[in-house]
PDB file of N, CA and C in Angstrom:
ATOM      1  N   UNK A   1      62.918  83.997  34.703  1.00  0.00           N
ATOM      2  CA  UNK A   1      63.398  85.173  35.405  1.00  0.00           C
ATOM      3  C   UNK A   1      64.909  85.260  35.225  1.00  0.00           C
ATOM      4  N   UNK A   2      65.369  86.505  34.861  1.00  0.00           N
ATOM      5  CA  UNK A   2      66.897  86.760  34.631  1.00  0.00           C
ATOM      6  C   UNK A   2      67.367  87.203  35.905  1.00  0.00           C
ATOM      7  N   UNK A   3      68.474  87.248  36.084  1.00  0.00           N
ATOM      8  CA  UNK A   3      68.970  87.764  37.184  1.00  0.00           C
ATOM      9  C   UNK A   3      70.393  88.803  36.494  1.00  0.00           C
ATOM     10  N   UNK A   4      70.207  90.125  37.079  1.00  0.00           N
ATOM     11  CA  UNK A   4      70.888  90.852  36.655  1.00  0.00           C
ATOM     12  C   UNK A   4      71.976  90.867  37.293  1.00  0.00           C
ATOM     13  N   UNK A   5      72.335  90.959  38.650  1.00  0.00           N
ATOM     14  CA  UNK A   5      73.073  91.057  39.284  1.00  0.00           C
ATOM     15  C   UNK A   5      72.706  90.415  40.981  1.00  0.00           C
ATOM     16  N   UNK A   6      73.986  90.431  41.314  1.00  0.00           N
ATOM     17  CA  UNK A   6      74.066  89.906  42.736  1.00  0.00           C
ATOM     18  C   UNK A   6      74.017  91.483  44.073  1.00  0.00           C
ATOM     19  N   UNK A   7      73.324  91.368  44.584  1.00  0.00           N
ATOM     20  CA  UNK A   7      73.117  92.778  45.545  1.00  0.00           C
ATOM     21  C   UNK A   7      73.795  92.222  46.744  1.00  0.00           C
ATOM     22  N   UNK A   8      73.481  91.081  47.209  1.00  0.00           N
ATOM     23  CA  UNK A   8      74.721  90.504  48.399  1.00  0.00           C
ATOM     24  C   UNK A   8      74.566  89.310  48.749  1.00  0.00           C
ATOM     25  N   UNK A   9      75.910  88.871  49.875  1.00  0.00           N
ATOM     26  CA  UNK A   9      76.082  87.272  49.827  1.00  0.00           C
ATOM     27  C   UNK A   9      76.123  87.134  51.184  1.00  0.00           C
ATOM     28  N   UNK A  10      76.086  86.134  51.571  1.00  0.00           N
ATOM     29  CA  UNK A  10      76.191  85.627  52.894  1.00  0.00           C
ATOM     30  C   UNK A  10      76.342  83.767  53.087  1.00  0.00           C
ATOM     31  N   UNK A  11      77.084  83.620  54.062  1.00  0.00           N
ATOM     32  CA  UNK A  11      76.873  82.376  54.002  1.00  0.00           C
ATOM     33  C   UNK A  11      76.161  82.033  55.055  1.00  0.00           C
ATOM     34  N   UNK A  12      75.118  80.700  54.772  1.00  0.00           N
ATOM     35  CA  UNK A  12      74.008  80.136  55.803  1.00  0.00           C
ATOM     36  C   UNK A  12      74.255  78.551  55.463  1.00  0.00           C
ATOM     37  N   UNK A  13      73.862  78.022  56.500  1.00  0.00           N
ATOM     38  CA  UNK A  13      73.986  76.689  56.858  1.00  0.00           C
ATOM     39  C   UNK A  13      72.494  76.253  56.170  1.00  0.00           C
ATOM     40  N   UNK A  14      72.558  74.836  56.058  1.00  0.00           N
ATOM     41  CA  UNK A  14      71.591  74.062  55.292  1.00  0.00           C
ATOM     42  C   UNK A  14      70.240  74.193  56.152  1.00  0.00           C
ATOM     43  N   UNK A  15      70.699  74.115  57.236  1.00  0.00           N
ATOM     44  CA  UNK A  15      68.770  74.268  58.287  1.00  0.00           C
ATOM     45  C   UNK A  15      68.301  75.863  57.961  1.00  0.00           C
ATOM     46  N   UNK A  16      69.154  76.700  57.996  1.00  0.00           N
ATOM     47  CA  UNK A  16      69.163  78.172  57.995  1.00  0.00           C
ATOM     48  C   UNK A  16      67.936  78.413  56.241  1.00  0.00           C
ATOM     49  N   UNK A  17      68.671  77.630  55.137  1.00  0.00           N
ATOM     50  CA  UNK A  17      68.298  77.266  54.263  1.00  0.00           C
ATOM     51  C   UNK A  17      67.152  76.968  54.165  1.00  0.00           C
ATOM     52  N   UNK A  18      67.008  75.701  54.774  1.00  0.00           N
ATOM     53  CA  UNK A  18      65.622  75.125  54.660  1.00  0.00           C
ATOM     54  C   UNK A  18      64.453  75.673  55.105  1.00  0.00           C
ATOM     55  N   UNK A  19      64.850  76.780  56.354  1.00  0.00           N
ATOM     56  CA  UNK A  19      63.811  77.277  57.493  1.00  0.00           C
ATOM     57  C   UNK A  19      63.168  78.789  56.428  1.00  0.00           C
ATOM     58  N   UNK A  20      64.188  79.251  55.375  1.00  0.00           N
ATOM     59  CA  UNK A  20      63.899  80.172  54.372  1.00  0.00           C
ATOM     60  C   UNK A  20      62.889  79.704  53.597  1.00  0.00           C
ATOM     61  N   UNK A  21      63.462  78.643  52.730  1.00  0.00           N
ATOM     62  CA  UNK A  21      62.653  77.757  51.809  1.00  0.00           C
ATOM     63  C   UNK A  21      61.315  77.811  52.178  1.00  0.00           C
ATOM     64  N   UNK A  22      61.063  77.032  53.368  1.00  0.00           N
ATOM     65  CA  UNK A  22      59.563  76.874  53.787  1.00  0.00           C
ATOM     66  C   UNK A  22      58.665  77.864  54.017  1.00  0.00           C
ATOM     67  N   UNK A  23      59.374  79.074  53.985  1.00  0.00           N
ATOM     68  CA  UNK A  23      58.529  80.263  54.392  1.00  0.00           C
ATOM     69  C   UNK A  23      57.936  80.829  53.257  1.00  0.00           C
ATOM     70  N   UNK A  24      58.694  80.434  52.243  1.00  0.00           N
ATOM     71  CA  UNK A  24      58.554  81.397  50.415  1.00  0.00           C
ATOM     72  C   UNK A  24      57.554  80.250  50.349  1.00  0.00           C
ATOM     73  N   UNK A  25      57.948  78.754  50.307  1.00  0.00           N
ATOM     74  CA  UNK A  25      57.171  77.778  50.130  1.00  0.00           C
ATOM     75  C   UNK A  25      55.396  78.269  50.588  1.00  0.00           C
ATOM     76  N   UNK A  26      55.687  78.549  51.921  1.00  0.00           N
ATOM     77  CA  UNK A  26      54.069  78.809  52.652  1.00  0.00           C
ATOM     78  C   UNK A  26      53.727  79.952  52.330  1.00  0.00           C
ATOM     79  N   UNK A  27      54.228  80.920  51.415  1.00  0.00           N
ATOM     80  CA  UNK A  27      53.820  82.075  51.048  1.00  0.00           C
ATOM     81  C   UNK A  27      52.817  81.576  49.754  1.00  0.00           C
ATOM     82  N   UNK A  28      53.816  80.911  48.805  1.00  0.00           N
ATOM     83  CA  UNK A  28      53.043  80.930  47.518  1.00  0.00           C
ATOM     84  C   UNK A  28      51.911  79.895  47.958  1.00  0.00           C
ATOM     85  N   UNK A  29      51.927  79.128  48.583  1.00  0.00           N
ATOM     86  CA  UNK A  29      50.563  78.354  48.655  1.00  0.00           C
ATOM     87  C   UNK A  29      49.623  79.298  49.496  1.00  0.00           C
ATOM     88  N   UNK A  30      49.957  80.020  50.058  1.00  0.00           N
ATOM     89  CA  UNK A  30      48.969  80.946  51.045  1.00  0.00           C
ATOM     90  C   UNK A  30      48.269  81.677  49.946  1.00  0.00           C
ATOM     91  N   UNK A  31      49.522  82.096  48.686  1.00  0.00           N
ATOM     92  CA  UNK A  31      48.543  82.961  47.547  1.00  0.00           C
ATOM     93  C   UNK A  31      48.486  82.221  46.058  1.00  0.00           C
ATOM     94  N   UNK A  32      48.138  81.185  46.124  1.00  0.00           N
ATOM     95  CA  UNK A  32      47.737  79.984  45.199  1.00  0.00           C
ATOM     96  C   UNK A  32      48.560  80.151  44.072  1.00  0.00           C
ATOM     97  N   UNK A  33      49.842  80.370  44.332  1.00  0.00           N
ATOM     98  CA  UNK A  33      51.061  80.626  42.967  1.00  0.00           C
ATOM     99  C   UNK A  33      51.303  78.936  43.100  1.00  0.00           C
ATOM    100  N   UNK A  34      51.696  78.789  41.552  1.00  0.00           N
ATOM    101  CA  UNK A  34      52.642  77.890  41.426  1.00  0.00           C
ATOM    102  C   UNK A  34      54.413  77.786  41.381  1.00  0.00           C
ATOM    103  N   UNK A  35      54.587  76.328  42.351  1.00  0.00           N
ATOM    104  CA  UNK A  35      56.130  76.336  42.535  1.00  0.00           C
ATOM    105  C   UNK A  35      56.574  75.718  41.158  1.00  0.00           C
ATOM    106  N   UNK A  36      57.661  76.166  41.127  1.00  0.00           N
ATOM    107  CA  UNK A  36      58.258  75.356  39.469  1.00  0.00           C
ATOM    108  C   UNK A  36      59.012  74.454  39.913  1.00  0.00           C
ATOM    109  N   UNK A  37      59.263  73.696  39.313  1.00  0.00           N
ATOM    110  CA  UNK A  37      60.457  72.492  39.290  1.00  0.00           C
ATOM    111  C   UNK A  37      61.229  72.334  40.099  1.00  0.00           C
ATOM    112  N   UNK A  38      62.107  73.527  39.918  1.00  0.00           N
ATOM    113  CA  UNK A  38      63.315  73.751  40.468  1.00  0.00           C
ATOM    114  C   UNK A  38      63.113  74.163  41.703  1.00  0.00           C
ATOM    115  N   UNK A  39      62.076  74.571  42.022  1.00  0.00           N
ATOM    116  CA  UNK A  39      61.776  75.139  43.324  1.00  0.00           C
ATOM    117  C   UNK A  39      61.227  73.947  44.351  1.00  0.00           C
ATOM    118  N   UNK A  40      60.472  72.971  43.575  1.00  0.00           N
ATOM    119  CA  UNK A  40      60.147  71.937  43.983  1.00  0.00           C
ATOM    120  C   UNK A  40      61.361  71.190  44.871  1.00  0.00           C
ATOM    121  N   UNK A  41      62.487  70.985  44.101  1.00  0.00           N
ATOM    122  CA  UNK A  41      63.423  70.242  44.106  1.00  0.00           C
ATOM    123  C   UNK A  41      64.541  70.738  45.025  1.00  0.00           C
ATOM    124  N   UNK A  42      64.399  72.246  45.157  1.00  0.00           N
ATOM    125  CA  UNK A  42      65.203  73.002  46.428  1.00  0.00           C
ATOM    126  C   UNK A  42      64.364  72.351  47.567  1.00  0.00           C
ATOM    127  N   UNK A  43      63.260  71.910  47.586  1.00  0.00           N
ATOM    128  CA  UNK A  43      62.722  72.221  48.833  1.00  0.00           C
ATOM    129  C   UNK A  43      62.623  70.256  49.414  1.00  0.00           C
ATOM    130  N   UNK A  44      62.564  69.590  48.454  1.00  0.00           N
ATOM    131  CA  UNK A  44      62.857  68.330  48.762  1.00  0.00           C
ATOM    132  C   UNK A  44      64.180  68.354  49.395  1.00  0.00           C
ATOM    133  N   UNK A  45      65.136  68.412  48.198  1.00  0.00           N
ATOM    134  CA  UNK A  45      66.485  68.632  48.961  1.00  0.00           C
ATOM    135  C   UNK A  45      66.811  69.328  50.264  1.00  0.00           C
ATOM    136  N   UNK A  46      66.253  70.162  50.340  1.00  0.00           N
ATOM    137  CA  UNK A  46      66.589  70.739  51.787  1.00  0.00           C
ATOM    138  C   UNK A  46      66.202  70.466  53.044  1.00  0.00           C
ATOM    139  N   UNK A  47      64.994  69.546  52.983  1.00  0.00           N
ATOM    140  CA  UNK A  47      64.610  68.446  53.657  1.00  0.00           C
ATOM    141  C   UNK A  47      65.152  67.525  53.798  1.00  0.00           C
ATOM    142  N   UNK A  48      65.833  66.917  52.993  1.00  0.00           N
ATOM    143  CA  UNK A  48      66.494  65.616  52.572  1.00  0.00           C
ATOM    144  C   UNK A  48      67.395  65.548  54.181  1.00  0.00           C
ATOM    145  N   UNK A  49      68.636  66.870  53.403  1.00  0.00           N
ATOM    146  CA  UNK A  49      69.619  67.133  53.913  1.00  0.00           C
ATOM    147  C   UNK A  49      70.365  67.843  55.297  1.00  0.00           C
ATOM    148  N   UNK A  50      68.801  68.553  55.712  1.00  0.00           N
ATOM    149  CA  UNK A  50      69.307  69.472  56.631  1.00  0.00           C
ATOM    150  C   UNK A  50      69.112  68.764  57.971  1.00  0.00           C
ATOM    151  N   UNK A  51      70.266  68.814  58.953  1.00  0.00           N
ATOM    152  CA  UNK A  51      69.983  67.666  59.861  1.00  0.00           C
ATOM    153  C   UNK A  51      69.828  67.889  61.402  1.00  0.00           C
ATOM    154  N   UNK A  52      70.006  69.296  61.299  1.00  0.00           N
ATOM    155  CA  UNK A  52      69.687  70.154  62.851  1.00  0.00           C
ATOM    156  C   UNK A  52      68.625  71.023  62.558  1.00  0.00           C
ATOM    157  N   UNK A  53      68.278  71.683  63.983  1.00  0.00           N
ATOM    158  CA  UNK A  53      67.424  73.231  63.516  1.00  0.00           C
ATOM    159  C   UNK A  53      69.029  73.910  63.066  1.00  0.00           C
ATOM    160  N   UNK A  54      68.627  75.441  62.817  1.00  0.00           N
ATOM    161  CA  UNK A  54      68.993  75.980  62.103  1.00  0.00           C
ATOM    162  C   UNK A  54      69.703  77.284  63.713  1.00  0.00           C
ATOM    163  N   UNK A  55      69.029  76.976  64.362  1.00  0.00           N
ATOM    164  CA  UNK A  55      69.714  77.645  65.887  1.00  0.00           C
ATOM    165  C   UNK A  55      71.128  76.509  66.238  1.00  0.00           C
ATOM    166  N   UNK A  56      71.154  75.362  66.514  1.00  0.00           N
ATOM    167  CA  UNK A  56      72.155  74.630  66.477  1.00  0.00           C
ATOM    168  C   UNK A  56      72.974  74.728  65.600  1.00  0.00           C
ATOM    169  N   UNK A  57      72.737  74.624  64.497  1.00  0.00           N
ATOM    170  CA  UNK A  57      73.643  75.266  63.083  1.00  0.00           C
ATOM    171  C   UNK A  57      74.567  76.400  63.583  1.00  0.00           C
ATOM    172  N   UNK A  58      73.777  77.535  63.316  1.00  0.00           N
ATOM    173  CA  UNK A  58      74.447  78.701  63.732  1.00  0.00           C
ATOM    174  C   UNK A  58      75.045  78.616  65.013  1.00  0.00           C
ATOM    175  N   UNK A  59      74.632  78.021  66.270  1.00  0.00           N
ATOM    176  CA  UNK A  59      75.939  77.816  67.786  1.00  0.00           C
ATOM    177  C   UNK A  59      76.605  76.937  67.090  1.00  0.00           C
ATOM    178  N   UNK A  60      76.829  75.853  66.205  1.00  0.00           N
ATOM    179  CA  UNK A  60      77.937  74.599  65.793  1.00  0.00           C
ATOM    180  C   UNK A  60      78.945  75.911  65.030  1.00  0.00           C
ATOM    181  N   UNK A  61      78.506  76.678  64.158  1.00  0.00           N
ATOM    182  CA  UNK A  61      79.566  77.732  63.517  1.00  0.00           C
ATOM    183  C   UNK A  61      80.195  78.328  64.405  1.00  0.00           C
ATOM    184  N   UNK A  62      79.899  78.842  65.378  1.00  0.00           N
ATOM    185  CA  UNK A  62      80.280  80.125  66.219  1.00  0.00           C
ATOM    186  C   UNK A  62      81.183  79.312  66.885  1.00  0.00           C
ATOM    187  N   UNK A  63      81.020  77.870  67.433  1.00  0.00           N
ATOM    188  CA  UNK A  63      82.018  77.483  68.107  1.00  0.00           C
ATOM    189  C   UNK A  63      83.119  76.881  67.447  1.00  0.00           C
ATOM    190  N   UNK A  64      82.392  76.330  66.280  1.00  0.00           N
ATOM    191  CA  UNK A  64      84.019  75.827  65.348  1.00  0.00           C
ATOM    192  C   UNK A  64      84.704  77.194  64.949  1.00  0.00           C
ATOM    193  N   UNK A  65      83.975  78.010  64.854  1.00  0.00           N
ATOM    194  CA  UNK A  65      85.079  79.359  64.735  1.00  0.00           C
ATOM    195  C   UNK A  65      86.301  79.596  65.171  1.00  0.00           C
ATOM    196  N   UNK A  66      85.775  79.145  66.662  1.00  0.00           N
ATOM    197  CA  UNK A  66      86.458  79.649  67.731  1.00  0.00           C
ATOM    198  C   UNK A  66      88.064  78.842  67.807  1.00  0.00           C
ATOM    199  N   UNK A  67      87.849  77.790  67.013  1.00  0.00           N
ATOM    200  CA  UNK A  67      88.801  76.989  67.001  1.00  0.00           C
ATOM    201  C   UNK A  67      90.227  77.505  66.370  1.00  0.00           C
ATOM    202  N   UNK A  68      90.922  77.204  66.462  1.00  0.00           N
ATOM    203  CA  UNK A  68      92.629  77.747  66.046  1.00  0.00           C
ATOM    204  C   UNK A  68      93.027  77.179  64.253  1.00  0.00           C
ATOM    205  N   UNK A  69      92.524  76.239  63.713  1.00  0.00           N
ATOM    206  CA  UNK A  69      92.713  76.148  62.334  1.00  0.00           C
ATOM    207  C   UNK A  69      91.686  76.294  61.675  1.00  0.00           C
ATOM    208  N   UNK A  70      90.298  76.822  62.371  1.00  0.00           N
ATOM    209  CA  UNK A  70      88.864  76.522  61.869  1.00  0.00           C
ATOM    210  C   UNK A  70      89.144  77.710  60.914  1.00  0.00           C
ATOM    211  N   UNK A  71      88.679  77.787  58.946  1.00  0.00           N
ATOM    212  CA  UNK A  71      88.501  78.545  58.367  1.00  0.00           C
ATOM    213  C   UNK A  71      86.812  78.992  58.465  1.00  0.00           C
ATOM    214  N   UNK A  72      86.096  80.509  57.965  1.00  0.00           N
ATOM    215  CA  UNK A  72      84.528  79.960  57.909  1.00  0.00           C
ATOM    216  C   UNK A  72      83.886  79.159  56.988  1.00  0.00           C
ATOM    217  N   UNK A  73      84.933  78.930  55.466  1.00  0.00           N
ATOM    218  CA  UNK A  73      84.078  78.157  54.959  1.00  0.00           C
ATOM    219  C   UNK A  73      84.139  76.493  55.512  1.00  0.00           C
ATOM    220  N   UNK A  74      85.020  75.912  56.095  1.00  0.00           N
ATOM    221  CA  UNK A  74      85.215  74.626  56.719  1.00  0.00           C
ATOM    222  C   UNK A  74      84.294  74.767  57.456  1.00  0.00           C
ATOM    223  N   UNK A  75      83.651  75.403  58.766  1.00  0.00           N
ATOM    224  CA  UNK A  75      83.020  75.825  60.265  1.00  0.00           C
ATOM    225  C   UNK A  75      81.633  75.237  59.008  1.00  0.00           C
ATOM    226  N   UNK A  76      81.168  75.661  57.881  1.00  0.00           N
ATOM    227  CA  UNK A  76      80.184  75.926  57.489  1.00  0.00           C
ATOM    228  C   UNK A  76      79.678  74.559  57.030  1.00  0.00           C
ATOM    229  N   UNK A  77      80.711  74.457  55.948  1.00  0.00           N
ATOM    230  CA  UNK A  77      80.881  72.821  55.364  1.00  0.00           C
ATOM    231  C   UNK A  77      80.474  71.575  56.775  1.00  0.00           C
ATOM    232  N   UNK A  78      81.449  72.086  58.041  1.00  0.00           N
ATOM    233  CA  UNK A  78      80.961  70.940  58.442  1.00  0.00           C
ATOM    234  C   UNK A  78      79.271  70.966  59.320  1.00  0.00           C
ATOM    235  N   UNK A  79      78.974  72.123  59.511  1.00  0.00           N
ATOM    236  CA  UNK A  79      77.738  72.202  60.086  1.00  0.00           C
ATOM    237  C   UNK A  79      76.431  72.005  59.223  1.00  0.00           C
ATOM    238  N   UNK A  80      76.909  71.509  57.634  1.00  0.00           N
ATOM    239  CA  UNK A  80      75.501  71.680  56.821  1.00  0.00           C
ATOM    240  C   UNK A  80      76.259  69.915  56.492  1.00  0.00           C
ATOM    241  N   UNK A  81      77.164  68.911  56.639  1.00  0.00           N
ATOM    242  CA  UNK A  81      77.602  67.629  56.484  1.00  0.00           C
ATOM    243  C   UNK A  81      77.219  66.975  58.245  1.00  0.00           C
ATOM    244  N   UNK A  82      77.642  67.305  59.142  1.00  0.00           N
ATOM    245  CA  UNK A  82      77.338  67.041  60.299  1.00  0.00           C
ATOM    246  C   UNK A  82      78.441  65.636  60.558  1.00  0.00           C
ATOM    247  N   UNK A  83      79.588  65.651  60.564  1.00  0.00           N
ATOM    248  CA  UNK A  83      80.514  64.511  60.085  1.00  0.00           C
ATOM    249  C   UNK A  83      80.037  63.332  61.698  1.00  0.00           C
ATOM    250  N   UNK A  84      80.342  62.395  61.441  1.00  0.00           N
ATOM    251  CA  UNK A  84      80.083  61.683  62.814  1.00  0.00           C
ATOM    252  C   UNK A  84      81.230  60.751  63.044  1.00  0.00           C
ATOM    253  N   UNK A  85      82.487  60.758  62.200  1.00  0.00           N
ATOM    254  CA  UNK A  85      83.778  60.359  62.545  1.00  0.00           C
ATOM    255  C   UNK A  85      85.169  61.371  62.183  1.00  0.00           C
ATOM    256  N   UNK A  86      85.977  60.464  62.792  1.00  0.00           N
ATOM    257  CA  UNK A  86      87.184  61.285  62.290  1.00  0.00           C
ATOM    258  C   UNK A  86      87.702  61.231  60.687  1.00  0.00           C
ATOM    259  N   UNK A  87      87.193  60.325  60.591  1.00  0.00           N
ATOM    260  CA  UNK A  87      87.136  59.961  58.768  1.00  0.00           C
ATOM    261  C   UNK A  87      86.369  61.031  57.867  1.00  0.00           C
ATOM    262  N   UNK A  88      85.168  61.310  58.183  1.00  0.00           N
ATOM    263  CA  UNK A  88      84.652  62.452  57.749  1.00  0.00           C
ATOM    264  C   UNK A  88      84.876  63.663  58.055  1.00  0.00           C
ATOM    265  N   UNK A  89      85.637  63.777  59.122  1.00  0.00           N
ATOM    266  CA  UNK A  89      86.205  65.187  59.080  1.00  0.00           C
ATOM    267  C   UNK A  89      87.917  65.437  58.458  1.00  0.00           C
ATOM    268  N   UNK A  90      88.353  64.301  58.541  1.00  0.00           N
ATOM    269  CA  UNK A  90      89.703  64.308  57.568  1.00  0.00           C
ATOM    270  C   UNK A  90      89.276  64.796  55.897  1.00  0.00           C
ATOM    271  N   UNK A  91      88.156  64.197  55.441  1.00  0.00           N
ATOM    272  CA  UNK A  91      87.793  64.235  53.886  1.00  0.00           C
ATOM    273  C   UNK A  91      87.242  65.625  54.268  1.00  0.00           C
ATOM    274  N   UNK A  92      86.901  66.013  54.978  1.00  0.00           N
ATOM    275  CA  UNK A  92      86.718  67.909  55.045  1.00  0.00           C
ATOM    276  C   UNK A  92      87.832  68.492  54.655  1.00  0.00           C
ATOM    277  N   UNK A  93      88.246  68.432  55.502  1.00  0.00           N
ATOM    278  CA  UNK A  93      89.947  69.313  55.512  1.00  0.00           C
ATOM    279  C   UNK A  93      91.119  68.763  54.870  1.00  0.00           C
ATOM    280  N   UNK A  94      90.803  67.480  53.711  1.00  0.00           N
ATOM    281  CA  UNK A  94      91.574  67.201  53.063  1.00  0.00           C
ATOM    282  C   UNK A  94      92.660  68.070  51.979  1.00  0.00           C
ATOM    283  N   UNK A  95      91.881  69.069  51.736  1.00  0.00           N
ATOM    284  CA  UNK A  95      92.367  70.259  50.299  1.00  0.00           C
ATOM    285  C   UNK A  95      93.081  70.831  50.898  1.00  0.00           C
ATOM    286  N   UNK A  96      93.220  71.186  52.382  1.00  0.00           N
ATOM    287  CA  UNK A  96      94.116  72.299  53.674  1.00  0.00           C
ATOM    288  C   UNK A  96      95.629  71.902  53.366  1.00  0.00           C
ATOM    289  N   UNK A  97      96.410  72.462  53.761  1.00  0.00           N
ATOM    290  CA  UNK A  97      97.741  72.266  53.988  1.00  0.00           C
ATOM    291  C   UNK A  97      98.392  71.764  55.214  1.00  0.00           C
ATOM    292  N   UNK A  98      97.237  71.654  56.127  1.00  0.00           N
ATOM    293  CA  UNK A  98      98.033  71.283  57.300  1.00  0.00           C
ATOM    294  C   UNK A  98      97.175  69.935  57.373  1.00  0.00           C
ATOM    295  N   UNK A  99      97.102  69.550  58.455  1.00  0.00           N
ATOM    296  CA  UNK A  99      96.648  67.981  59.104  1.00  0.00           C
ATOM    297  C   UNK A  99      96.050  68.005  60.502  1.00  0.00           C
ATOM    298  N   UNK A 100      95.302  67.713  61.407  1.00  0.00           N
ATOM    299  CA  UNK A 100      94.742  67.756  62.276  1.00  0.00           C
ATOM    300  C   UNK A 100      94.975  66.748  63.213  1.00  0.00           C
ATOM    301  N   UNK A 101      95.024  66.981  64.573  1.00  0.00           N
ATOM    302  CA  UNK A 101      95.638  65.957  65.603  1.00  0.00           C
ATOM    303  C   UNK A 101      94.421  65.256  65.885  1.00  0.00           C
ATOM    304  N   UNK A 102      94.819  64.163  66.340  1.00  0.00           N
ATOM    305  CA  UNK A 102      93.415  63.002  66.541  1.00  0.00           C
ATOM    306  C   UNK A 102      92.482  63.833  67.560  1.00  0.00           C
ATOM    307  N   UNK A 103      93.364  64.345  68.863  1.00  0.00           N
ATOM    308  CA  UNK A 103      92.493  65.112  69.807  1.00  0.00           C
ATOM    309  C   UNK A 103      91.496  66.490  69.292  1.00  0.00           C
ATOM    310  N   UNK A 104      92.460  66.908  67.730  1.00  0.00           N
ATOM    311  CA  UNK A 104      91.430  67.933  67.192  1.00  0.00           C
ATOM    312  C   UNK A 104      90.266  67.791  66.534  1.00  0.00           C
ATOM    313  N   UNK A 105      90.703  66.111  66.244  1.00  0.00           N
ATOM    314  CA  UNK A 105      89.585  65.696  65.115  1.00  0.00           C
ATOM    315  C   UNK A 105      88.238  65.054  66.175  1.00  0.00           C
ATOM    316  N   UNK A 106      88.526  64.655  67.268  1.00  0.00           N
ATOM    317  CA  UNK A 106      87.736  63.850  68.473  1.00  0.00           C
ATOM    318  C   UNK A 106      86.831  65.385  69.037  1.00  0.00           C
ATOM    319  N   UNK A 107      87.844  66.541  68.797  1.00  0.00           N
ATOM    320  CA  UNK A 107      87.211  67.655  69.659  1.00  0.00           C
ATOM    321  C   UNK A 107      85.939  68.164  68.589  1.00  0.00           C
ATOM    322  N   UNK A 108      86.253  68.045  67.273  1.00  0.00           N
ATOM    323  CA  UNK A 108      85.395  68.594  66.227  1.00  0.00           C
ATOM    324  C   UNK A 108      83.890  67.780  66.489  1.00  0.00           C
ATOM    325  N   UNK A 109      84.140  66.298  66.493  1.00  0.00           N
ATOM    326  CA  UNK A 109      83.038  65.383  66.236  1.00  0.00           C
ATOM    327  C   UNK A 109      82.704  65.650  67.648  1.00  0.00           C
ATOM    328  N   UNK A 110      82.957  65.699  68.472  1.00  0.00           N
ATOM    329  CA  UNK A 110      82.044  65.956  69.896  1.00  0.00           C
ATOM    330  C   UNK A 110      81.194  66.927  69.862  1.00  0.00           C
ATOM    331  N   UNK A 111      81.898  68.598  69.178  1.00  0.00           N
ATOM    332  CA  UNK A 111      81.200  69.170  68.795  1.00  0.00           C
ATOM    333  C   UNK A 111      79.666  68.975  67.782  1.00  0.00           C
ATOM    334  N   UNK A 112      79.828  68.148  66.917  1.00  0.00           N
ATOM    335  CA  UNK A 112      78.933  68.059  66.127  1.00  0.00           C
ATOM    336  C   UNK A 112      78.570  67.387  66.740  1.00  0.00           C
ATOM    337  N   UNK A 113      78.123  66.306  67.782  1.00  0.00           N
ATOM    338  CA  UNK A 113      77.535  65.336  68.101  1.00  0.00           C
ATOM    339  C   UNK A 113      76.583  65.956  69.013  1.00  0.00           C
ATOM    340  N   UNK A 114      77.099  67.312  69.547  1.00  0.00           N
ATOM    341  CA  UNK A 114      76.390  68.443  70.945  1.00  0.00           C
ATOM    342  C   UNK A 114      75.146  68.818  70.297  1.00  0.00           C
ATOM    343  N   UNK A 115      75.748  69.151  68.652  1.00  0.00           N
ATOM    344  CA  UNK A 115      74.487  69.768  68.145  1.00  0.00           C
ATOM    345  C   UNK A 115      73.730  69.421  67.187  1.00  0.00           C
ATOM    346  N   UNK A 116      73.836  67.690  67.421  1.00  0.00           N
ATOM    347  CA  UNK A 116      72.740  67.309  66.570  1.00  0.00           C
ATOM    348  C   UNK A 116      71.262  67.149  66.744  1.00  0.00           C
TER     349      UNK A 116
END
């Protein structure tokens, strides 16, 4: 299958992802299609990886939003990584220009810890 063009984008978190996946997934087995490879391998992976529902996902974005240096692609990054120290949220926001206070980095991981 070619793909001609892109009609639109959005960004979704990895549960958001996965909760898609499974539905196309339970479609084609509902109508005895075969999955290919690659499709196979989206759907392992997205299992693998996704580590909340996909409702927690989306409240973990909305509130890192809310935050004062939060960009959306960072808010996104960290809700589909789920960091569980301040170490992993430094290697987030490493590429940024600024730096984050220990109390910002303690406030982030609490957050993620609400919505795991």
């Amino acid at each position: 299958m070619k793909v001609k063009g892109i009609i639109s984008e959005e960004k979704v978190t990895l549960p958001e992802m996965r909760s898609v996946i499974l539905g196309v997934e339970a479609e084609r087995i509902a109508a005895e299609k075969e999955t290919s490879y690659e499709f196979r391998r989206s759907v392992e992976h997205a299992n693998q990886l996704a580590k909340t529902s996909p409702e927690k996902a989306e409240d973990l974005v909305a509130e890192l939003s809310k935050m004062e240096k939060m960009k959306p692609e960072i808010a996104y990054r960290i809700a589909n990584l789920m960091p569980k120290n301040r170490d992993e949220v430094r290697a987030i926001f490493a590429k940024e220009r600024f730096t984050l206070s220990p109390e910002e980095l303690d406030g982030i991981v609490e957050l993620v810890m609400t919505h795991f």
